[in-house]
Protein backbone atom coordinates (compact mmCIF):
# COMPACT_ATOMS: atom_id res chain seq x y z
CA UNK A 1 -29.90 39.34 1.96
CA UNK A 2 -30.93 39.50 5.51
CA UNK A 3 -30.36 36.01 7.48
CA UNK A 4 -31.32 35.21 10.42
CA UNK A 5 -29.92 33.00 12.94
CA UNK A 6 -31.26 29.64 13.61
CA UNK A 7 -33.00 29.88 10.00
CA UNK A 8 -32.74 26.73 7.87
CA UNK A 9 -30.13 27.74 5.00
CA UNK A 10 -31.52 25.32 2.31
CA UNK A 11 -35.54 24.69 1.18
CA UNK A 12 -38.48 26.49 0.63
CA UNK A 13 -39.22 29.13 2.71
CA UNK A 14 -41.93 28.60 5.21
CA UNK A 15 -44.86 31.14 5.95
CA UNK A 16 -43.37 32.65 9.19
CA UNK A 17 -39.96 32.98 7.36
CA UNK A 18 -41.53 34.72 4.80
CA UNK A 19 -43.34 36.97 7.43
CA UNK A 20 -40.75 37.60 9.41
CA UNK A 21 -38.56 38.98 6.41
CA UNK A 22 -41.21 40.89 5.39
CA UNK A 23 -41.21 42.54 8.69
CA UNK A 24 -37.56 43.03 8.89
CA UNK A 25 -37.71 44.91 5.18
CA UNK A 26 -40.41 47.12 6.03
CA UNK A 27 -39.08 47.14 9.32
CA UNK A 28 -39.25 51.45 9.66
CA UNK A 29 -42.83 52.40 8.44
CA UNK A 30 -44.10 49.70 10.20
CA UNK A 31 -42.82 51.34 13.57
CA UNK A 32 -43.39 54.56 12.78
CA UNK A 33 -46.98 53.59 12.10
CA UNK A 34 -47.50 51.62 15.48
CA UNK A 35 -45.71 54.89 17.23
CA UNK A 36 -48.15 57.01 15.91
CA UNK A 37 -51.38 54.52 16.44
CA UNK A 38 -50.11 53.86 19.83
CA UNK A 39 -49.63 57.80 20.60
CA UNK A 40 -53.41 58.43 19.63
CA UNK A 41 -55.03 55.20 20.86
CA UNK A 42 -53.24 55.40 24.43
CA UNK A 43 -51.12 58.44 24.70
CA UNK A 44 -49.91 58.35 28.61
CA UNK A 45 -47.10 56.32 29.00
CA UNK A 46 -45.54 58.18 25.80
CA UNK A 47 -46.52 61.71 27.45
CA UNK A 48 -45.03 60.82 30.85
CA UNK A 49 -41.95 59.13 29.62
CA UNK A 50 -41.86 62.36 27.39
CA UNK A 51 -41.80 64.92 30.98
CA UNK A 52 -38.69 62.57 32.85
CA UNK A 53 -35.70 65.31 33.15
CA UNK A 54 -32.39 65.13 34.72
CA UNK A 55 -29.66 67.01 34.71
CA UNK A 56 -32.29 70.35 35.01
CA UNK A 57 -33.75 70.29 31.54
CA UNK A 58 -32.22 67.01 29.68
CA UNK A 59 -35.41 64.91 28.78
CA UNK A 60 -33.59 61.78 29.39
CA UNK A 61 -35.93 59.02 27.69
CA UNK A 62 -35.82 61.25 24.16
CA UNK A 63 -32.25 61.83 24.19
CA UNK A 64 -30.95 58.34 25.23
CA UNK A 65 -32.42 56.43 22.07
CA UNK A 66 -30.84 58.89 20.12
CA UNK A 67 -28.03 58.56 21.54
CA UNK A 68 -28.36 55.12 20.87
CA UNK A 69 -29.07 55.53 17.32
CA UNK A 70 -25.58 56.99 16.48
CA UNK A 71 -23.69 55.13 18.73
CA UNK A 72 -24.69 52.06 16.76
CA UNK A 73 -24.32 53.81 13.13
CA UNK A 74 -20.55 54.34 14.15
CA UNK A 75 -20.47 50.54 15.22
CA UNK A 76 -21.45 49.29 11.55
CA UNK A 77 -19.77 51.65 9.98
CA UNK A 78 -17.31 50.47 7.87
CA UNK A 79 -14.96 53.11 6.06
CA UNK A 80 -13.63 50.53 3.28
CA UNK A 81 -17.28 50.72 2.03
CA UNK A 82 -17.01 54.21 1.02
CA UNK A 83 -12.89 54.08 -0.71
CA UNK A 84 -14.65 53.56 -4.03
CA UNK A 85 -16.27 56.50 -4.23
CA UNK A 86 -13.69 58.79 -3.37
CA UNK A 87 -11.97 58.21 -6.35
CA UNK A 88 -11.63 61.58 -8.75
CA UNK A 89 -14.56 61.02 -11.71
CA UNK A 90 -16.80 60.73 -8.49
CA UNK A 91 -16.00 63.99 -6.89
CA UNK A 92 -17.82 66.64 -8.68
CA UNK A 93 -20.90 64.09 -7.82
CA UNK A 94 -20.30 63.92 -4.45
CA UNK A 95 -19.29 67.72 -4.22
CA UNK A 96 -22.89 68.49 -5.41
CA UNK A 97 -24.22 65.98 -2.89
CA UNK A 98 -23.17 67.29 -0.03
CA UNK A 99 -24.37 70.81 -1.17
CA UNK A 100 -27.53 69.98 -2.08
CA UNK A 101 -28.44 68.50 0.72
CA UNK A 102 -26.64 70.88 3.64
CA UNK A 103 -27.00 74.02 1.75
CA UNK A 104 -29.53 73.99 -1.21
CA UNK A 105 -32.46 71.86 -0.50
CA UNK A 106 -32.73 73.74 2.97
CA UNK A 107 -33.33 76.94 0.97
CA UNK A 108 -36.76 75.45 0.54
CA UNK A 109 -37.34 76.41 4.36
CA UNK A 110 -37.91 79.91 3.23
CA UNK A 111 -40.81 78.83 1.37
CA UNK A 112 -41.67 76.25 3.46
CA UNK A 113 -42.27 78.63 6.60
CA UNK A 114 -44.62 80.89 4.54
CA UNK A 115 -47.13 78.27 4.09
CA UNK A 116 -50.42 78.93 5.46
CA UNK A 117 -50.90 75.56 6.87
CA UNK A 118 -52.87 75.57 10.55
CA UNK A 119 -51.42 74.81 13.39
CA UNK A 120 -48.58 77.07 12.33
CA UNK A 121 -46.16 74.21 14.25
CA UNK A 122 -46.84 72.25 10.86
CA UNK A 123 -45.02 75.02 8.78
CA UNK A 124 -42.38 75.07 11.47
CA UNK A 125 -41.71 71.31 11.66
CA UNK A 126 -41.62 70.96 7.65
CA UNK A 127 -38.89 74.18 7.55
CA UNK A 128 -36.83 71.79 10.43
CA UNK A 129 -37.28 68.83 8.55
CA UNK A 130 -35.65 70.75 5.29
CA UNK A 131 -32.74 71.65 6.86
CA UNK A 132 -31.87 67.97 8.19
CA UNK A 133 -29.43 65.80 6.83
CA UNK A 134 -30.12 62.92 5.08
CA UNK A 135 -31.52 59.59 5.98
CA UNK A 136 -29.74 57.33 8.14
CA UNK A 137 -30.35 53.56 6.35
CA UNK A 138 -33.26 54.27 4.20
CA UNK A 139 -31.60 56.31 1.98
CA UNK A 140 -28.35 53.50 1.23
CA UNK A 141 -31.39 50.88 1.13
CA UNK A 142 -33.55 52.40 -1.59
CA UNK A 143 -29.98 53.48 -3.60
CA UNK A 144 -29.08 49.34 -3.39
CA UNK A 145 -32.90 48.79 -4.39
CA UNK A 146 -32.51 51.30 -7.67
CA UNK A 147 -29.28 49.51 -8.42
CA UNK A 148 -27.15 53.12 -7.84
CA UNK A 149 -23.90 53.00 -6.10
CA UNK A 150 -24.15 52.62 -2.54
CA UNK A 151 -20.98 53.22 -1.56
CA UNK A 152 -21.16 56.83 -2.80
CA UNK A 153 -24.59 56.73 -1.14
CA UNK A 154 -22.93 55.79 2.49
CA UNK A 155 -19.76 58.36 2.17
CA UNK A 156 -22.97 61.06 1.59
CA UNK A 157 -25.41 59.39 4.79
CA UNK A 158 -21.92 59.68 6.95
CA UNK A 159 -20.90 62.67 6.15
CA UNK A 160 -23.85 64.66 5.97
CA UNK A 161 -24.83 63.50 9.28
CA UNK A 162 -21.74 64.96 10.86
CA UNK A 163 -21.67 68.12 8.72
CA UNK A 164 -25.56 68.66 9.70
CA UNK A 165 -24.48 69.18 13.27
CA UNK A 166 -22.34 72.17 12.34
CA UNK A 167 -24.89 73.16 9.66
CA UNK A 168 -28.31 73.31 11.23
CA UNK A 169 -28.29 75.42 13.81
CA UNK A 170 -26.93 78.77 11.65
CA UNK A 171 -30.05 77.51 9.02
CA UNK A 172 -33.06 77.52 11.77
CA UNK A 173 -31.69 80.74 13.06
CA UNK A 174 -31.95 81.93 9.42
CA UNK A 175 -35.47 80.29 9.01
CA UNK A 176 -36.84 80.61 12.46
CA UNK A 177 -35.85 83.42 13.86
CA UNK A 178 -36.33 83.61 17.85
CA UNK A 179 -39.07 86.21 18.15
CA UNK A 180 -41.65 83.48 16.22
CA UNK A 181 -44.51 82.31 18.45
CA UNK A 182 -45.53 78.99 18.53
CA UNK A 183 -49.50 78.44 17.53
CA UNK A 184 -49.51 75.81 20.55
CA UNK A 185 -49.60 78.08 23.09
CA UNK A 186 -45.92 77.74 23.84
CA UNK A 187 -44.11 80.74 23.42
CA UNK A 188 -40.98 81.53 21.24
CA UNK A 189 -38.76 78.99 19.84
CA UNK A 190 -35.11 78.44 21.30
CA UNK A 191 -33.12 78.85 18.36
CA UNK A 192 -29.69 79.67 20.03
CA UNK A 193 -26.98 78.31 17.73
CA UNK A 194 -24.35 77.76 20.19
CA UNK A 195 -27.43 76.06 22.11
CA UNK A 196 -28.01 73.64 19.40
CA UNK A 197 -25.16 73.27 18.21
CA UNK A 198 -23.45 71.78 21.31
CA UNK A 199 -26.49 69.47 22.19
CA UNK A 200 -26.44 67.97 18.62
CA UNK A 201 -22.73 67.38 19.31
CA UNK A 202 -23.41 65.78 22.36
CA UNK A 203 -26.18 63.12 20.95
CA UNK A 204 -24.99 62.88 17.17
CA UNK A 205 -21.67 63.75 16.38
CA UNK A 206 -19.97 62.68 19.63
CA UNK A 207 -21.84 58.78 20.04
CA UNK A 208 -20.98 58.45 16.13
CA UNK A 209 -17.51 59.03 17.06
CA UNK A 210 -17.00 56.78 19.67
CA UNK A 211 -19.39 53.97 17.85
CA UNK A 212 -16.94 54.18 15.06
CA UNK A 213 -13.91 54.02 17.67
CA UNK A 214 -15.06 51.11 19.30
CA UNK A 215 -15.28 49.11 16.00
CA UNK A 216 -11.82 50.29 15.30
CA UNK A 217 -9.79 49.65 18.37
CA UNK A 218 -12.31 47.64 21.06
CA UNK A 219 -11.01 44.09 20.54
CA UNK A 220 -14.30 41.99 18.75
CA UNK A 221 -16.34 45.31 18.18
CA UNK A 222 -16.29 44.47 14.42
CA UNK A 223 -16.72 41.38 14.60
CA UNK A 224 -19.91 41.69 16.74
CA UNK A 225 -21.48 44.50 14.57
CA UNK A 226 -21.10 42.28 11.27
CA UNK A 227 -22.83 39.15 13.45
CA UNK A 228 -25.96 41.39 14.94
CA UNK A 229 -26.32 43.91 12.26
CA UNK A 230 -29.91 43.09 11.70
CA UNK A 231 -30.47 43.12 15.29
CA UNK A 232 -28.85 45.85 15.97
CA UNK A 233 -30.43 47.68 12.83
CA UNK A 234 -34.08 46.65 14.02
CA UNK A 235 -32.97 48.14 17.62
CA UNK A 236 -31.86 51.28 16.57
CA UNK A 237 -34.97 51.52 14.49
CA UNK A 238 -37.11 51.24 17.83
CA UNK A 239 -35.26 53.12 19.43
CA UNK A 240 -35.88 55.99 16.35
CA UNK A 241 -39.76 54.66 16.65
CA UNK A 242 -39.75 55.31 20.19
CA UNK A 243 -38.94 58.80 20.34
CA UNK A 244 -41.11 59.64 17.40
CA UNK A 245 -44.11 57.76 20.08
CA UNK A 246 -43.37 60.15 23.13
CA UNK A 247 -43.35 63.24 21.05
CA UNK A 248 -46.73 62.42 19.17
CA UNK A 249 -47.98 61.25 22.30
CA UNK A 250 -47.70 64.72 23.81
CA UNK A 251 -49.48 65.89 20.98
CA UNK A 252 -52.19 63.56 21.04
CA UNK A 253 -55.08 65.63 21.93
CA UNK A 254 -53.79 68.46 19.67
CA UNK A 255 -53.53 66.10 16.60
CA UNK A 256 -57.45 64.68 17.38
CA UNK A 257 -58.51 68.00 17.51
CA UNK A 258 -57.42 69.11 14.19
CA UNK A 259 -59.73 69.09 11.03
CA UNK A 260 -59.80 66.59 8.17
CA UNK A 261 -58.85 69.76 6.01
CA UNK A 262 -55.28 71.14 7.54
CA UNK A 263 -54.30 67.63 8.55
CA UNK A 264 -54.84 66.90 4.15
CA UNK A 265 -52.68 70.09 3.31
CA UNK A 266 -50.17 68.73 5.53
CA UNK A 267 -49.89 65.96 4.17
CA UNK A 268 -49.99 67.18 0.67
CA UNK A 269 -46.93 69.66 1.77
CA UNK A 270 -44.43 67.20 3.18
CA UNK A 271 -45.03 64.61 0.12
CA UNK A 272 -44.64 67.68 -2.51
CA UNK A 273 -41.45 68.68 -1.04
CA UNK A 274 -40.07 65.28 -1.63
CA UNK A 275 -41.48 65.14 -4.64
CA UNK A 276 -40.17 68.92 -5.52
CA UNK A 277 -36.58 67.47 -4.22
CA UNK A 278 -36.94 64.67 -6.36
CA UNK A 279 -37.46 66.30 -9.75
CA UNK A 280 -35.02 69.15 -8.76
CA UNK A 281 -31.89 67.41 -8.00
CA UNK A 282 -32.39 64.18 -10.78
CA UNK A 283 -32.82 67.42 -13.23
CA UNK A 284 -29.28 68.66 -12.47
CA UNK A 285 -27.84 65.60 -12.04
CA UNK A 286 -29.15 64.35 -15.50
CA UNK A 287 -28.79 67.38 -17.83
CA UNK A 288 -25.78 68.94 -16.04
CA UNK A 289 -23.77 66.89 -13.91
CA UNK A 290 -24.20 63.89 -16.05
CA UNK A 291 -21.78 61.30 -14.16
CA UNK A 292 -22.56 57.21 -15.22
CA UNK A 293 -25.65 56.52 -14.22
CA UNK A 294 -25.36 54.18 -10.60
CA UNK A 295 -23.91 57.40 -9.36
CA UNK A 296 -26.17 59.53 -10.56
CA UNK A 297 -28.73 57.45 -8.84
CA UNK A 298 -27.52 57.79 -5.74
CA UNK A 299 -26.97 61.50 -5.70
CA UNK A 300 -30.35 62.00 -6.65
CA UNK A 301 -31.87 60.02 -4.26
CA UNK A 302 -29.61 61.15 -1.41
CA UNK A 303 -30.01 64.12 -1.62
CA UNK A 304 -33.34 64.17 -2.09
CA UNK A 305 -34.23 62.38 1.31
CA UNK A 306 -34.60 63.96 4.61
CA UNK A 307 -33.88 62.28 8.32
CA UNK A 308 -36.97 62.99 10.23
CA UNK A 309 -35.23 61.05 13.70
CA UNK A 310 -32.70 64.15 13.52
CA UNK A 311 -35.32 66.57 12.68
CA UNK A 312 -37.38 64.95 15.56
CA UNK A 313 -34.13 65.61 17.79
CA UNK A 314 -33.59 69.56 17.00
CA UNK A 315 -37.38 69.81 17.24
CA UNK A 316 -37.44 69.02 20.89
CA UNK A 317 -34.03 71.22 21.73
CA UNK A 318 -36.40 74.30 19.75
CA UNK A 319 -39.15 73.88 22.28
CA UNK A 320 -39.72 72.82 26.37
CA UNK A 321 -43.53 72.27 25.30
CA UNK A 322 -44.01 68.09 24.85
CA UNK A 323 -48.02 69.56 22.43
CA UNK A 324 -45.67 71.77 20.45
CA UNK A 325 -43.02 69.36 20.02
CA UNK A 326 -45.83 66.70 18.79
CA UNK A 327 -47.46 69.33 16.55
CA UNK A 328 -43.57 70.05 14.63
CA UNK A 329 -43.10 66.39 14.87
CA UNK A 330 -45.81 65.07 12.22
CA UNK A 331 -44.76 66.78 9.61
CA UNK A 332 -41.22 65.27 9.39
CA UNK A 333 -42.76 61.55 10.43
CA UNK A 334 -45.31 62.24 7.30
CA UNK A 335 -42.55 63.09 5.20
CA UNK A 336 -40.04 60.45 5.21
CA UNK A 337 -43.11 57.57 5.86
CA UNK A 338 -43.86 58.91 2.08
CA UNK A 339 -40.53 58.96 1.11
CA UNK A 340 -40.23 54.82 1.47
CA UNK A 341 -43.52 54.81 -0.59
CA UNK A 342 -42.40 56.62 -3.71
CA UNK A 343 -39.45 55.32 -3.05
CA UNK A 344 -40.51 51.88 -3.46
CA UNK A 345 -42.14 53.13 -6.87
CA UNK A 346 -39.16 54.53 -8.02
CA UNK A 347 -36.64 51.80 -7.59
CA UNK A 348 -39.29 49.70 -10.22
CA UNK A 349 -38.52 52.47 -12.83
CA UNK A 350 -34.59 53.02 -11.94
CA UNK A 351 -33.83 49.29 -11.29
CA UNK A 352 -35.05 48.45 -14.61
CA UNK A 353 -33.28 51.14 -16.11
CA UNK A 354 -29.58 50.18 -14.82
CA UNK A 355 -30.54 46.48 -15.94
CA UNK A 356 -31.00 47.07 -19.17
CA UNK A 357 -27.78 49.65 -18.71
CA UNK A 358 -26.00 46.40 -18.11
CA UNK A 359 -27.06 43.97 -20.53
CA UNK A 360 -26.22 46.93 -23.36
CA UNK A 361 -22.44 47.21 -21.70
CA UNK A 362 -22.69 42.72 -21.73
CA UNK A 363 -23.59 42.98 -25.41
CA UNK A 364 -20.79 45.92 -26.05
CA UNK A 365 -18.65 43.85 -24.47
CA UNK A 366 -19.39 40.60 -26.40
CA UNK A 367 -19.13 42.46 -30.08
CA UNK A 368 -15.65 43.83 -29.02
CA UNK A 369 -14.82 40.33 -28.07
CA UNK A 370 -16.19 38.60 -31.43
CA UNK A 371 -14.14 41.37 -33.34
CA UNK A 372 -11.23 41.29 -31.65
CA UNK A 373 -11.24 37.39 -31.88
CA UNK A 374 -12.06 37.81 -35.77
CA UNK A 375 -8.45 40.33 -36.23
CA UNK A 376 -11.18 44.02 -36.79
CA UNK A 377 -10.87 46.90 -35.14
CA UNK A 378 -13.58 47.06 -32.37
CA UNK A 379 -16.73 49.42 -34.18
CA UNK A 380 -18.86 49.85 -30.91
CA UNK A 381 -18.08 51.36 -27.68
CA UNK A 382 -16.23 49.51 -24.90
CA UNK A 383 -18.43 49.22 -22.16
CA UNK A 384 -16.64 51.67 -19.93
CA UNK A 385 -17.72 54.09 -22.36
CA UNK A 386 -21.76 52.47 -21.77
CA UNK A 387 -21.47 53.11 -18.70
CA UNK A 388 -19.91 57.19 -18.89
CA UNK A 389 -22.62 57.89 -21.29
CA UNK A 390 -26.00 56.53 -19.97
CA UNK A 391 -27.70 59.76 -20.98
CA UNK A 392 -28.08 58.28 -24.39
CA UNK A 393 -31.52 57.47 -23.86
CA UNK A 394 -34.57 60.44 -23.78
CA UNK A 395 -35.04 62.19 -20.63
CA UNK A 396 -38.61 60.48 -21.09
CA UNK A 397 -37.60 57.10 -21.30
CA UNK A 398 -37.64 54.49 -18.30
């Protein structure tokens, strides 16, 4: 539970407590929604924040929050988190995990850039956003929210973030190959692996790094990150909202002048790929993988997500045009604002399916007692054996 400081610890809950935490929860569609209103309703501070360079081409007020972002994911990172789900009857899990979402669900992007969606950047940004790793928070939040394991979910956020650095740029050389024109106007895309890959290095892998070295060896780094984490957490969500405002504000006058009709197939697109990640990967992990069910949870739902901040970041080292880098942008923002919303309907189904997971393995637990107590030989299973076999139940049942 999120506290904040100065709150009273004991008694009802007063209106503007109850606002405020509200606020804090829903924290990340909320800005991405007042990004995008602000880009369309007033789009010039966003588009010349979006055109400050240094350094020749380095667009300084995108790549800073960024920056940011990672620096403070390394701060609260906390490695004893993820020890529990290293442990052997987790790793085939995990080994799927991590190639799902670095290597299979980006095979999508072959389909994806076929579709005949108008501007063509729309196509384009939903093949960048299918390559990305997963989320950053959202992902471990809706996991906790389902009941699945979250530290298996966290090892999988962590380490597909780093691995996606190394990953994406041989993908959207695959997928986008360099001769593709841009609908915008703006010429070919700079896919350049080398390119990419040492500019992802320098504002995800290496901040991450040195976030996560600071906690470990800067005297009261720890300490400070465990005090301000919902501080800091709301911060580097602005700072994620932020970016996602200068690049749609750059787009602005693109995005009004689209129709009804292509902005709806857009939007249709970026939900059904979720949706098409969703069923794909809980299918395999529930008929083939079949690990207990928290952890099955999490895979499916990690690997199912996609980080639109990182696919916002590659998107603006593919293109030096601010419209074009608006029009790819959408897509990804669309796609992982619908992501919290079926999320949100699936933790209902999930959560309510691990609770009654747990009162079977209570009531398990209590017969073994009662015959163990009474001299028998225990007839039902022990609840370690509830929770290896979860898959009991139909594949229809919730």
């Amino acid at each position: 539970m999120l506290v904040w400081q100065g709150a009273t610890p004991a008694g009802p809950k007063s209106s503007w407590d109850k606002a405020k935490a509200a606020v804090v929860k829903n924290f990340l569609p909320l800005a991405f929604a007042t990004a995008l209103v602000w880009a369309l309703v007033w789009p010039d501070p966003g588009a010349y924040l979006v055109g400050l360079k240094v350094a020749g081409n380095v667009r300084i007020a995108q790549v800073l929050p960024v920056v940011l972002v990672f620096l403070i994911s390394g701060l609260q990172l906390d490695t004893r988190d993820m020890r529990a789900a290293l442990s052997a009857r987790n790793l085939p899990t995990l080994a799927y995990g991590l190639a799902a979402i670095l290597l299979v669900t980006p095979l999508l992007g072959l389909a994806l850039r076929e579709l005949p969606l108008e501007p063509k950047e729309f196509a384009t940004g939903l093949t960048v956003f299918s390559v990305a790793p997963t989320t950053l928070g959202v992902g471990v939040a809706l996991t906790a929210a389902c009941g699945g394991n979250e530290a298996l979910a966290l090892l999988l956020t962590v380490a597909t973030n780093a691995l996606a650095v190394f990953t994406m740029p041989p993908e959207l050389q695959l997928l986008l190959p360099p001769a593709a024109e841009g609908a915008a106007g703006a010429g070919a895309l700079n896919v350049n692996v080398w390119d990419l890959l040492t500019k992802l290095a320098a504002t995800v892998l290496v901040p991450f790094v040195l976030g996560k070295a600071a906690r470990e060896y800067l005297p009261g780094a720890a300490a400070f990150a465990k005090a301000h984490r919902t501080r800091l957490s709301l911060f580097s969500t602005s700072c994620l909202a932020f970016v996602v405002w200068q690049t749609l504000s750059s787009a602005r006058d693109l995005l009004l002048a689209q129709q009804p009709g292509p902005l709806a197939a857009m939007v249709v697109a970026a939900l059904g790929m979720h949706l098409f990640y969703l069923a794909a990967n809980f299918a395999v992990v529930w008929h083939l993988l079949r690990p207990p069910l928290r952890e099955a949870i999490a895979v499916g739902i990690m690997a199912s997500q996609k980080s639109a901040p990182v696919a916002v970041t590659v998107i603006s080292y593919l293109s030096s045009n601010p419209a074009q880098q608006g029009l790819m942008a959408l897509p990804a923002v669309v796609g992982q604002m619908g992501q919290i919303f079926i999320g949100a309907a699936l933790a209902r189904q999930l959560s309510a399916l691990v609770a009654r997971q747990k009162e079977a393995e209570a009531l398990a637990a209590k017969q073994q007692q009662q015959q163990q107590q009474a001299g028998g030989s225990p007839a039902v299973p022990h609840a370690s054996s509830v929770e290896a076999a979860p898959w009991a139940k139909k594949p229809g049942d919730t």
